[in-house]
C-alpha atoms as a PDB file:
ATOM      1  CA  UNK A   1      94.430 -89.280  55.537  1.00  0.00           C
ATOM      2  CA  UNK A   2      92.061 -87.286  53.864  1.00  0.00           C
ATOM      3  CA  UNK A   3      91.480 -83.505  54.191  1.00  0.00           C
ATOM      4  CA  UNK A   4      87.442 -84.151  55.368  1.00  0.00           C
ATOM      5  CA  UNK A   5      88.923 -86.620  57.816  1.00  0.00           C
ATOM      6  CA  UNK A   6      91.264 -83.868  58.815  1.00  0.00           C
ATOM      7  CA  UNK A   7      88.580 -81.713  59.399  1.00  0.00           C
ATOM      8  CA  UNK A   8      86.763 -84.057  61.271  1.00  0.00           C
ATOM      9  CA  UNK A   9      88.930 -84.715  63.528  1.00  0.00           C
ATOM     10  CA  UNK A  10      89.779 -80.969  64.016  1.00  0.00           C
ATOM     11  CA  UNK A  11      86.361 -80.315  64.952  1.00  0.00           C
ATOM     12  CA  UNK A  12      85.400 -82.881  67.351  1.00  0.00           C
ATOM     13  CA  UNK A  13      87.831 -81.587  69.348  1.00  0.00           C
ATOM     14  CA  UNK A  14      85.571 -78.883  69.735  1.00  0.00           C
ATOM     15  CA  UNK A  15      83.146 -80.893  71.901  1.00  0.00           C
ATOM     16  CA  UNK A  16      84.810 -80.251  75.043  1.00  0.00           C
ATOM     17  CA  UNK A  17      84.530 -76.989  74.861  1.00  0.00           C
ATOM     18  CA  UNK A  18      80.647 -76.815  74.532  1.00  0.00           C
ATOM     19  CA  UNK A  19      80.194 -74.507  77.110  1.00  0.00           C
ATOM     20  CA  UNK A  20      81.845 -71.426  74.702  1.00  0.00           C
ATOM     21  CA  UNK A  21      79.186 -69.301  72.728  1.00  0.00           C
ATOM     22  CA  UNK A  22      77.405 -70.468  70.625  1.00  0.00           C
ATOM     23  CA  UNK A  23      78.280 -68.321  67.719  1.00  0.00           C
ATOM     24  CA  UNK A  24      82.236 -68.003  68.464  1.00  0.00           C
ATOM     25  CA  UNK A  25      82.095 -72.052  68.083  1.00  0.00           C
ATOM     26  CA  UNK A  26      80.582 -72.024  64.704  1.00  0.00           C
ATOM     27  CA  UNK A  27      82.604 -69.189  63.359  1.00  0.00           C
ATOM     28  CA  UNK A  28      85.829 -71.254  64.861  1.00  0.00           C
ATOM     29  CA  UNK A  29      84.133 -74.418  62.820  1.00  0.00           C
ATOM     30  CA  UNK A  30      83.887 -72.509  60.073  1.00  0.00           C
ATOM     31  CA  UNK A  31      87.163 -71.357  60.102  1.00  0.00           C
ATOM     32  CA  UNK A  32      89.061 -75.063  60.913  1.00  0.00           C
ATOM     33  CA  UNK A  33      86.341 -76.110  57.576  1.00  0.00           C
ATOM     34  CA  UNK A  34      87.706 -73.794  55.059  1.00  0.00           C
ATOM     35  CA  UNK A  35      91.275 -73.873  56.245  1.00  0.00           C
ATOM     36  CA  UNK A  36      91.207 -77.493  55.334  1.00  0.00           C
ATOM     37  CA  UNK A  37      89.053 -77.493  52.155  1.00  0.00           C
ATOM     38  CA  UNK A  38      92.074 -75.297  50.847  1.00  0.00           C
ATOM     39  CA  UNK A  39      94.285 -77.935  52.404  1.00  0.00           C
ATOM     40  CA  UNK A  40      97.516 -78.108  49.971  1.00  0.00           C
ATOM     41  CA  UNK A  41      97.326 -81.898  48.527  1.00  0.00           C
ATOM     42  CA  UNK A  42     100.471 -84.443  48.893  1.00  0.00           C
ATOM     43  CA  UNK A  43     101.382 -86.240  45.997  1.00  0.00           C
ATOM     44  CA  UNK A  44     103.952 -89.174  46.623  1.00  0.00           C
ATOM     45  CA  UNK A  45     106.131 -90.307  43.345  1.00  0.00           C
ATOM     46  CA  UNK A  46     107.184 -93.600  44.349  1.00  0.00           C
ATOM     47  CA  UNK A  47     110.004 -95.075  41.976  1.00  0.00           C
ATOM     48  CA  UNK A  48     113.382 -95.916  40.741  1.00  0.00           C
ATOM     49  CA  UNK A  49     115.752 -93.293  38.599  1.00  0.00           C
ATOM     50  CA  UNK A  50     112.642 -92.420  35.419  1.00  0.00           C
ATOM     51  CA  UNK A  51     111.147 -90.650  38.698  1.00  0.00           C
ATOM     52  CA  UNK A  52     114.275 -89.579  40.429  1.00  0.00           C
ATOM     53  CA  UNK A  53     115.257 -87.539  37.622  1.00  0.00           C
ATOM     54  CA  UNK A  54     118.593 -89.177  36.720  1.00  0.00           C
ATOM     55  CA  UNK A  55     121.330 -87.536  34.684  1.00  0.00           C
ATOM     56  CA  UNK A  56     119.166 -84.186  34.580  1.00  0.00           C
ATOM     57  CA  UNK A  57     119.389 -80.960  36.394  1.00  0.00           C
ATOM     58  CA  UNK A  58     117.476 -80.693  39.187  1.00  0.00           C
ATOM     59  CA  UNK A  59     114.980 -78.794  37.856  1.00  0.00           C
ATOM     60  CA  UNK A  60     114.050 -80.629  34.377  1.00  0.00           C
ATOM     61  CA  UNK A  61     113.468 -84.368  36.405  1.00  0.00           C
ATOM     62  CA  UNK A  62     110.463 -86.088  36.265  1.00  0.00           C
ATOM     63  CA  UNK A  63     108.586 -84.277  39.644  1.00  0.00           C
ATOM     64  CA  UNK A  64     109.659 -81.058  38.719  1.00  0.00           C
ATOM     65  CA  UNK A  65     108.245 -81.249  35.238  1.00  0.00           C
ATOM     66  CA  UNK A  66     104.917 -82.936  36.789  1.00  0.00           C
ATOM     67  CA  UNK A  67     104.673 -79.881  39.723  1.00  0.00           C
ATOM     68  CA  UNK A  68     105.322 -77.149  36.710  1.00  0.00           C
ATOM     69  CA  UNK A  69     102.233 -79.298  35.116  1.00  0.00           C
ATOM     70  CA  UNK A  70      99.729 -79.753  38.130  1.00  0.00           C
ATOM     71  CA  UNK A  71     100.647 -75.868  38.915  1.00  0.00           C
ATOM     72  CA  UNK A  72      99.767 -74.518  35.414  1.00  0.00           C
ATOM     73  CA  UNK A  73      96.905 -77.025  35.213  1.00  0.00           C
ATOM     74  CA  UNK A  74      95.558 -75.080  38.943  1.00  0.00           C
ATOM     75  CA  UNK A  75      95.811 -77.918  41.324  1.00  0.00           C
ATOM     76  CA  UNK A  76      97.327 -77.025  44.791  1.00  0.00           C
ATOM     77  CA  UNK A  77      99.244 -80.142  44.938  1.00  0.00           C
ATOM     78  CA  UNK A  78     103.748 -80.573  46.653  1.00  0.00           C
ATOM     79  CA  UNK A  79     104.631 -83.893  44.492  1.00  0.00           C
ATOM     80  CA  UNK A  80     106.974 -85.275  47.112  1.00  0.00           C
ATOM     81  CA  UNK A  81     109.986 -87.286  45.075  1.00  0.00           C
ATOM     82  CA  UNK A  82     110.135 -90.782  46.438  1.00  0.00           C
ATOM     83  CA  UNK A  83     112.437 -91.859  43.127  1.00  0.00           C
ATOM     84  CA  UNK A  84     115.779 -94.288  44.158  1.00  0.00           C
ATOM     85  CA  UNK A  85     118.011 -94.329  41.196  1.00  0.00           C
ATOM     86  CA  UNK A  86     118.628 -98.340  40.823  1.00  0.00           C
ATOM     87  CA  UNK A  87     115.694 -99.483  42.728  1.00  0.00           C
ATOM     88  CA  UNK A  88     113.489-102.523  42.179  1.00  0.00           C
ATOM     89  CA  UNK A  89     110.584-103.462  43.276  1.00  0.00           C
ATOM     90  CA  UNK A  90     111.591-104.909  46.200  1.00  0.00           C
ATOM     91  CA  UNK A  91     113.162-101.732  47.096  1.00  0.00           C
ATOM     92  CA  UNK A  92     109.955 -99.734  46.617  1.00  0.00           C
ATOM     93  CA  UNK A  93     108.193-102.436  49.186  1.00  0.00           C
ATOM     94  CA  UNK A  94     111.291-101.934  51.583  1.00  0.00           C
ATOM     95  CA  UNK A  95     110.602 -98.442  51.781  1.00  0.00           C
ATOM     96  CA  UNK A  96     106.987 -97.519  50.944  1.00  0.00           C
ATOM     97  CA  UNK A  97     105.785 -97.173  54.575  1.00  0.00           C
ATOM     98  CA  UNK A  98     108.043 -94.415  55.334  1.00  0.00           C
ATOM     99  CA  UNK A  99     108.030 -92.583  51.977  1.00  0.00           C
ATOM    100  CA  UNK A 100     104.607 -91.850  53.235  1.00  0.00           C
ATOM    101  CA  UNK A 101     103.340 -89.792  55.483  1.00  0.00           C
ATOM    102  CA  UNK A 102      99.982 -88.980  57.548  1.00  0.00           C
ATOM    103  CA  UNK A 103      99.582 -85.994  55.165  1.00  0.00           C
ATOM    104  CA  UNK A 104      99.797 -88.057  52.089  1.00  0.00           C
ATOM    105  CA  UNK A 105      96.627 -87.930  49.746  1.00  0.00           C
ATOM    106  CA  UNK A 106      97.660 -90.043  46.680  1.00  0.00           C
ATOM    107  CA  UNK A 107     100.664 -91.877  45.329  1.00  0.00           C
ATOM    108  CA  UNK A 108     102.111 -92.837  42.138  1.00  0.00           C
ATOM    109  CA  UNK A 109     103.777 -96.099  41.355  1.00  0.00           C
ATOM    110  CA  UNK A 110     106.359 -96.325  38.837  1.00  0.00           C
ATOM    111  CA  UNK A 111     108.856 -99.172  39.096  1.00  0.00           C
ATOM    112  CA  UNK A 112     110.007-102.354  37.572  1.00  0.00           C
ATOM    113  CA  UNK A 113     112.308-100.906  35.135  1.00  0.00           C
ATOM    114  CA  UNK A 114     115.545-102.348  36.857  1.00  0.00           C
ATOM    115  CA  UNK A 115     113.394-105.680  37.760  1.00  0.00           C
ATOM    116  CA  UNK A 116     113.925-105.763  33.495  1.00  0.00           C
ATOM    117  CA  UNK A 117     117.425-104.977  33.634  1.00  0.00           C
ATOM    118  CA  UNK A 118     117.885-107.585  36.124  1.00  0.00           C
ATOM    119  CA  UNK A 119     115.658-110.423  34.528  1.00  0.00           C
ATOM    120  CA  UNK A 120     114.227-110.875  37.821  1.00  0.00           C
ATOM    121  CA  UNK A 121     111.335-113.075  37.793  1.00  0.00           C
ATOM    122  CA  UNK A 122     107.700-111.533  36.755  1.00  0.00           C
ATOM    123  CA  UNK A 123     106.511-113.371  39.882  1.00  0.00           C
ATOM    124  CA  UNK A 124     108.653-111.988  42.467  1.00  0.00           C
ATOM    125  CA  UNK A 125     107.952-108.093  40.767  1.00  0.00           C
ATOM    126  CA  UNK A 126     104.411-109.048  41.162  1.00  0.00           C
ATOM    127  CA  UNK A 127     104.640-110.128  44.888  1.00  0.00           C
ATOM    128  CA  UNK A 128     106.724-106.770  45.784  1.00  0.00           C
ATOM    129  CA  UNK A 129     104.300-104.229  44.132  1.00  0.00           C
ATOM    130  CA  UNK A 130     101.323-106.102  45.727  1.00  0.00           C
ATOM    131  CA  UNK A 131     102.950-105.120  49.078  1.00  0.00           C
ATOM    132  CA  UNK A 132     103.177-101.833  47.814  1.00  0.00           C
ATOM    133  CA  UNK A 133      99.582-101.548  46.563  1.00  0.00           C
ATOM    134  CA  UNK A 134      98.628-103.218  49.944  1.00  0.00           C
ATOM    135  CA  UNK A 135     100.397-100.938  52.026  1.00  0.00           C
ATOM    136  CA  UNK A 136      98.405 -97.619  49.811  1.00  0.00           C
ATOM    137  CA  UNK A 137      95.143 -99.431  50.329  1.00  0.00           C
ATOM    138  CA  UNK A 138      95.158-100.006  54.103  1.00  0.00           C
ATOM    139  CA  UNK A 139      95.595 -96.215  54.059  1.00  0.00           C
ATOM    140  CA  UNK A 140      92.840 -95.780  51.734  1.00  0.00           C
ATOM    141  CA  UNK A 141      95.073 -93.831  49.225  1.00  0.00           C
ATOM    142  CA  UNK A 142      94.572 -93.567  45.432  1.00  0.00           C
ATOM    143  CA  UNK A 143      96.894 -94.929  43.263  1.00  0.00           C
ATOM    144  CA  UNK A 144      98.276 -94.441  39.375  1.00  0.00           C
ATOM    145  CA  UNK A 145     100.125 -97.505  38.707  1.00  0.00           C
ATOM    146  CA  UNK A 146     102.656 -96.374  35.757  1.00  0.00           C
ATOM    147  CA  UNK A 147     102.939 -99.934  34.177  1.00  0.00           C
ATOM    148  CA  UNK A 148     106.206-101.004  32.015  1.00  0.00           C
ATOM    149  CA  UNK A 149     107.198-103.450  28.937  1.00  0.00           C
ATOM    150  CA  UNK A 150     109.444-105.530  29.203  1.00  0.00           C
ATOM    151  CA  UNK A 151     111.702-106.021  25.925  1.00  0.00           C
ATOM    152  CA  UNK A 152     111.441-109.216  23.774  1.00  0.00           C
ATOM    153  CA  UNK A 153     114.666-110.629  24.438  1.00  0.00           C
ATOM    154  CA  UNK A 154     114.186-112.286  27.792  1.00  0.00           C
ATOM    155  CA  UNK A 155     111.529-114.455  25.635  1.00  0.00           C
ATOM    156  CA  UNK A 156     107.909-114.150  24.916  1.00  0.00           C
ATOM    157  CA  UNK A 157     106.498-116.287  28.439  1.00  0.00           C
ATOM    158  CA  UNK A 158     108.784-113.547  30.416  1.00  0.00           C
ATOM    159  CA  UNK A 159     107.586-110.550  28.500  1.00  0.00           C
ATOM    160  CA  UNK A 160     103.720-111.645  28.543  1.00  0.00           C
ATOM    161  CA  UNK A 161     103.935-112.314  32.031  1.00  0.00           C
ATOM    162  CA  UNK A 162     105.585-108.984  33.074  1.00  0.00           C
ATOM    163  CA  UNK A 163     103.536-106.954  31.070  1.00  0.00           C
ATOM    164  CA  UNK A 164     100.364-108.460  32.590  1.00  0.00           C
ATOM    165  CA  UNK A 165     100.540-108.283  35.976  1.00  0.00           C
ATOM    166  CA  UNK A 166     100.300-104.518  36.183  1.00  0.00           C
ATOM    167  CA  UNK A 167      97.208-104.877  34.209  1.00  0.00           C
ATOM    168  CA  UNK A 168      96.170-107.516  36.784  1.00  0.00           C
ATOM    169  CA  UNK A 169      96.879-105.232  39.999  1.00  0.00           C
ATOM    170  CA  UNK A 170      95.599-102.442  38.564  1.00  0.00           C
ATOM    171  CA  UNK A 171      91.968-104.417  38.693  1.00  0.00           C
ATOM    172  CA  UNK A 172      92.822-106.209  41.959  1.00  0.00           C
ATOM    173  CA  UNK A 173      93.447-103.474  43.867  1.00  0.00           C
ATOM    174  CA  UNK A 174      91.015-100.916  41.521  1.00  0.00           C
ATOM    175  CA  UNK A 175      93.564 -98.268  41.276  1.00  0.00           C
ATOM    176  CA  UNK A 176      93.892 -95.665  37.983  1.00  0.00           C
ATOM    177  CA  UNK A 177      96.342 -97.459  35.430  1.00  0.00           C
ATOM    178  CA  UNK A 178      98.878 -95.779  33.069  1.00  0.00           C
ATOM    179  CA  UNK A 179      99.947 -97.847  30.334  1.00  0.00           C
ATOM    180  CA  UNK A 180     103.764 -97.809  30.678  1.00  0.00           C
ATOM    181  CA  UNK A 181     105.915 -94.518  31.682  1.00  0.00           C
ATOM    182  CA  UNK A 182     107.030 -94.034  27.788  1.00  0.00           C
ATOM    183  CA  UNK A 183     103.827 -94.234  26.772  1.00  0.00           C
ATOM    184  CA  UNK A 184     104.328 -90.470  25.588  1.00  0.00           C
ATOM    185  CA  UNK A 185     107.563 -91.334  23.847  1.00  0.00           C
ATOM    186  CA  UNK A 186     106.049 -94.703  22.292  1.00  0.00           C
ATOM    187  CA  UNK A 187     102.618 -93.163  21.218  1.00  0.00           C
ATOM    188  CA  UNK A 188     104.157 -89.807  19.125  1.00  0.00           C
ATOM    189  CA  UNK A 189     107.888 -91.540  18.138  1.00  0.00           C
ATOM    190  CA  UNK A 190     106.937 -95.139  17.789  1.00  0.00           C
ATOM    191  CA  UNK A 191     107.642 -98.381  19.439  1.00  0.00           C
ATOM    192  CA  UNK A 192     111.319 -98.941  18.581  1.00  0.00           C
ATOM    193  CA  UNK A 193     114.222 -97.647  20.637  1.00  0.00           C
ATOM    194  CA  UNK A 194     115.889 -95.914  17.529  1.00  0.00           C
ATOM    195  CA  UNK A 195     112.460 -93.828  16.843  1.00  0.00           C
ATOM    196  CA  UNK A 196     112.539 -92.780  20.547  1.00  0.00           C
ATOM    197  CA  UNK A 197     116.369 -92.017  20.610  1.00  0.00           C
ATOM    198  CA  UNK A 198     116.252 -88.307  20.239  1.00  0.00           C
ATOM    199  CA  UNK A 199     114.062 -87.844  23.525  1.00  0.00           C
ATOM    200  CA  UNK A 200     116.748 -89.640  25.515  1.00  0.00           C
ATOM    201  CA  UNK A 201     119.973 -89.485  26.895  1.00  0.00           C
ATOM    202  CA  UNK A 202     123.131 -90.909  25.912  1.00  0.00           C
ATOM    203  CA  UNK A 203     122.836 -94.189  27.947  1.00  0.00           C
ATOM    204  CA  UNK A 204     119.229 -95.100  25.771  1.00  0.00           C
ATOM    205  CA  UNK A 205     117.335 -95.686  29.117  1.00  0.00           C
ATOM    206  CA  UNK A 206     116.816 -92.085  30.549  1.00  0.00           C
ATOM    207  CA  UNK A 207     114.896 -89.340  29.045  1.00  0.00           C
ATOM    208  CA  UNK A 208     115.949 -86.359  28.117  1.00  0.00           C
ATOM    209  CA  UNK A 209     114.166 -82.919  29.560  1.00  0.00           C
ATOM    210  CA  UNK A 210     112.397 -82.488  26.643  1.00  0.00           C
ATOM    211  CA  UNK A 211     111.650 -86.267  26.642  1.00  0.00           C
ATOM    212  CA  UNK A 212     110.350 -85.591  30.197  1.00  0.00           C
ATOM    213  CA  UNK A 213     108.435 -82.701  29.013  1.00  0.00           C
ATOM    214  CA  UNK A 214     106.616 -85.647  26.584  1.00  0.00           C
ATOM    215  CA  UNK A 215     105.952 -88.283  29.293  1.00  0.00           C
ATOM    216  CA  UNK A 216     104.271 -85.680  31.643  1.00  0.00           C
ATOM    217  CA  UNK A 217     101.967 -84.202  28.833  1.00  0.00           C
ATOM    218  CA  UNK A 218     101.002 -87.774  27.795  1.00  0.00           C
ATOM    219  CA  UNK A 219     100.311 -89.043  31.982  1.00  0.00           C
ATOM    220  CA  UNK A 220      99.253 -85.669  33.437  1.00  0.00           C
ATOM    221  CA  UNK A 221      95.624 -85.945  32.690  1.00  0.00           C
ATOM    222  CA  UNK A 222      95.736 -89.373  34.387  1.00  0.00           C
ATOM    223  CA  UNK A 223      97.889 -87.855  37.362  1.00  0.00           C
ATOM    224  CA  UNK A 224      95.002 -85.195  37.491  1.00  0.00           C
ATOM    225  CA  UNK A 225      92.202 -87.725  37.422  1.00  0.00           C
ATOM    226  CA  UNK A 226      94.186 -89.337  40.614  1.00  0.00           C
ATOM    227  CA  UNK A 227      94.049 -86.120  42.641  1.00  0.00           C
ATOM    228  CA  UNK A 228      90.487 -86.090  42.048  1.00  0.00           C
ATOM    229  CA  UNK A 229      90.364 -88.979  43.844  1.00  0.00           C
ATOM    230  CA  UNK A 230      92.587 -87.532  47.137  1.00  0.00           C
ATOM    231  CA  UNK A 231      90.679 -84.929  46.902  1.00  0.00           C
ATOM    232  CA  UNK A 232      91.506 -82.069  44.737  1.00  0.00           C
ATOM    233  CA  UNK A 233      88.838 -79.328  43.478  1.00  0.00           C
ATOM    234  CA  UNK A 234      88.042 -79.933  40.011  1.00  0.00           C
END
């Protein structure tokens, strides 16, 4: 829900109290108006361990190191962590409904990483994050789809298959699109795992904090351009 459908529905309660002066009415409107044009937005991070903040102290995970962002960048903004370590998907459809809220303003997707580990299908990724996206847009929320890549070894009909159909939501559904969630990592280290290796953990699938650090300077300025969209004052 929006903050100027907050608002609205703040003040037509109003209306059945018509018979209160005049002028204590408006200043109450004006009140209920600014309280909610300084509404704190909500910020839902929808995904698997990347946005859980696996293997890291609590305060160096992926929403942590986005909040310390959005703060410093002067958006009012609680990033709510809706990251499963080890889900798919299919999880992420299971459970988008109630990782939301009526206060919500804008989400972030970020999964499929464990659909790769898995070799699950490209198809049935594609079916679960549509039910995701469907779910945001019959609440008329903004999205950043965080697309990923899937690695060469599963063959090249698998990879171009996976890698497209975030591409192909992202236009179906209109939402913001970020390219992949290393795109930080790929863009300043390079494309191989080995050039990347020194922004991640010992396992080679989790970033690091200071890897972290990378990813959210690269996908903040998208992340920003999606609050615009819930709402945010630019």
């Amino acid at each position: 829900m929006s903050r100027n459908t907050r608002c609205f529905n703040s003040l037509t309660s109003f209306r059945y109290g018509a018979t209160r002066a005049p002028i204590n009415a408006c200043a109450a409107l004006m009140l209920l108006c600014s309280a909610a044009h300084a509404e704190t937005l909500e910020l839902v991070a929808l995904g698997d361990s990347l946005t859980q903040g696996y293997g890291l102290p609590q305060g160096e995970g992926f929403v942590p190191t986005l909040q310390a962002w959005l703060d410093a960048e002067g958006y009012d903004v609680e990033v709510v962590n809706a990251g499963v370590s080890g889900d798919t998907t299919a999880g992420g459809l299971s459970r988008v409904e109630w990782s939301l809220s009526d206060e919500t303003d804008a989400m972030i997707v970020a999964l499929g990483g464990n659909d790769l580990l898995r070799g699950i299908a490209p198809e049935t990724a594609r079916a679960n994050l549509d039910g995701i996206l469907e779910v945001a847009q019959g609440r008329d929320l903004p999205v950043l789809l965080v697309g990923m890549i899937a690695p060469s070894n599963y063959g090249p009909d698998y990879k171009a298959a996976f890698d497209a159909l975030y591409v192909e939501l992202s236009e179906e559904y209109d939402t913001l699109f970020y390219p992949e969630f290393f795109a930080g990592l790929r863009e300043s280290e390079g494309d191989q795992p080995q050039d990347m290796a020194r922004f991640m953990q010992p396992d080679g699938i989790h970033p690091s904090a200071e890897g972290v650090t990378r990813i959210v300077e690269d996908m903040g300025p998208s992340v920003a351009e999606l609050l615009e969209q819930g709402g945010a004052d630019s």
